[in-house]
Protein backbone atom coordinates (compact mmCIF):
# COMPACT_ATOMS: atom_id res chain seq x y z
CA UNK A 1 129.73 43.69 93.99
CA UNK A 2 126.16 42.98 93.37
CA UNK A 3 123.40 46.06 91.64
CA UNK A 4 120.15 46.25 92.35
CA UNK A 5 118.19 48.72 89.84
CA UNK A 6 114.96 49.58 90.59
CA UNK A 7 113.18 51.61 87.25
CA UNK A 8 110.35 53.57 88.18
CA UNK A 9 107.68 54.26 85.17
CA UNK A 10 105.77 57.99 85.69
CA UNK A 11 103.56 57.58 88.41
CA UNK A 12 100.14 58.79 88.60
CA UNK A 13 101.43 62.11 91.06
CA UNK A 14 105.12 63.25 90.21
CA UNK A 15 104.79 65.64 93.40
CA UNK A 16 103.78 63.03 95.43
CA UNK A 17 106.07 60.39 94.42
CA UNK A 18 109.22 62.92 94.92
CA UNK A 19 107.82 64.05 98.05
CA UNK A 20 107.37 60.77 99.84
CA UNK A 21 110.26 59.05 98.46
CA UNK A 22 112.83 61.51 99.45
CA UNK A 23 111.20 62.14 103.22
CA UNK A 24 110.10 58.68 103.57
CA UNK A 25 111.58 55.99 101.51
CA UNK A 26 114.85 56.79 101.15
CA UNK A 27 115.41 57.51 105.22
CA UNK A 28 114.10 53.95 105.24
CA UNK A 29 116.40 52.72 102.78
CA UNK A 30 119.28 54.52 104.49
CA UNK A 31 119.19 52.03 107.48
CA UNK A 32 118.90 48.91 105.41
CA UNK A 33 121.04 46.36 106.61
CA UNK A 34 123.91 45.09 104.38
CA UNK A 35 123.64 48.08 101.71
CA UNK A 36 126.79 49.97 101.02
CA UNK A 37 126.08 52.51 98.59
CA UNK A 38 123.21 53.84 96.81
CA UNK A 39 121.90 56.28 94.52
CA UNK A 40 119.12 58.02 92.68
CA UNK A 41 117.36 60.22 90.50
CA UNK A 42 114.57 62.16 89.30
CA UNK A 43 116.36 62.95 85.69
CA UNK A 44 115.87 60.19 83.66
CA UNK A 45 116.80 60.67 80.13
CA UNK A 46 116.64 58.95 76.97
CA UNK A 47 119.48 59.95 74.62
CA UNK A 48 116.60 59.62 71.87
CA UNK A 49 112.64 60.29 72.47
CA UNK A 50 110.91 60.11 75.75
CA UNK A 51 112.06 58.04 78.81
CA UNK A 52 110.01 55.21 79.74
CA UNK A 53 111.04 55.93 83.53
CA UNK A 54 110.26 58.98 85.70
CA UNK A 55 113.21 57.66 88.28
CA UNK A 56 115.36 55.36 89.36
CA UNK A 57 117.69 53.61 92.43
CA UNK A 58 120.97 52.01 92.30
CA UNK A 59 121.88 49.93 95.42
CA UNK A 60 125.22 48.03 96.08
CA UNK A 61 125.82 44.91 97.76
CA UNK A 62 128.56 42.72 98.64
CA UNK A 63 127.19 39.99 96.83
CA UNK A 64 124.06 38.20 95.43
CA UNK A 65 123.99 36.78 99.12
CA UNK A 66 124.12 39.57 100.67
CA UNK A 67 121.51 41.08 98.65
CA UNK A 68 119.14 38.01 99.27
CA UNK A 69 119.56 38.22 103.12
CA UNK A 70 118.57 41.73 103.29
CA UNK A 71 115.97 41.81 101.25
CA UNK A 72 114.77 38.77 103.06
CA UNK A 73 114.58 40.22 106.62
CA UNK A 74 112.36 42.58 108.25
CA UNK A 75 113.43 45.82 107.21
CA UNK A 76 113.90 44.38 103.92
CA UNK A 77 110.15 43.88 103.81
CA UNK A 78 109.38 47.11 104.77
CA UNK A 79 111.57 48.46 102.24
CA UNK A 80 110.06 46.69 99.19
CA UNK A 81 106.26 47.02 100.89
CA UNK A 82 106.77 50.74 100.79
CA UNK A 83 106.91 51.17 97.41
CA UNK A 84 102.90 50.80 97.32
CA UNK A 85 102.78 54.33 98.99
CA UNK A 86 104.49 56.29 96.24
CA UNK A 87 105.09 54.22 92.89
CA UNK A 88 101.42 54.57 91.80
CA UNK A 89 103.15 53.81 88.18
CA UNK A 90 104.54 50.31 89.59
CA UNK A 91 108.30 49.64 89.14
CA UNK A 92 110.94 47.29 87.59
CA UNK A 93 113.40 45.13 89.77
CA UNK A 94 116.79 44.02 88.23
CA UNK A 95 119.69 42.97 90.10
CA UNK A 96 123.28 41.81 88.64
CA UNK A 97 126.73 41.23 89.80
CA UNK A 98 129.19 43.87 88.22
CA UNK A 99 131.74 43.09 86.45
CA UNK A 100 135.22 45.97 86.61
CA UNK A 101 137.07 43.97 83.89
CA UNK A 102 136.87 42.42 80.28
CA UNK A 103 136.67 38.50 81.11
């Protein structure tokens, strides 16, 4: 399986970024070709001080591959484009294949 993590710093309007993402981004996310799972959340936490983040998404993929070639078509496009309308605070991309055992 491959993660992509996408950290969201505070944006510039919580209400607005909550608002569009759930009624807007994430309906577009839900039809994103070659995802198989994905999550999110508004309750970011630090187990000491402040959180740096105001949100974040977990999406799963097959593989690296997999990820590549949907990010890479048209819906794909749409999907990272969108961000513009809601994370006013900009976010952070990370992807990574997951591991299940101790190599």
């Amino acid at each position: 399986m491959h993660k992509l993590v996408v950290l969201y710093p505070p944006p510039v309007d919580p209400d607005h970024f909550r608002d569009y993402y759930v009624n807007n981004h994430l309906p577009l996310l839900a039809s994103w070709p070659g995802l198989l799972a994905w999550r999110y959340s508004f309750d970011v936490a630090a187990l000491e001080g402040e959180a740096p983040y105001f949100a974040i998404f977990e999406g799963d993929f097959a593989d690296a591959a997999a990820m590549a070639a949907a990010r890479s078509t048209e819906h794909g496009q749409r999907v990272a484009a969108d961000a513009a309308n809601y994370a006013t605070g900009g976010a952070v991309v990370l992807h990574y294949p997951v591991r299940d055992t101790i190599d």
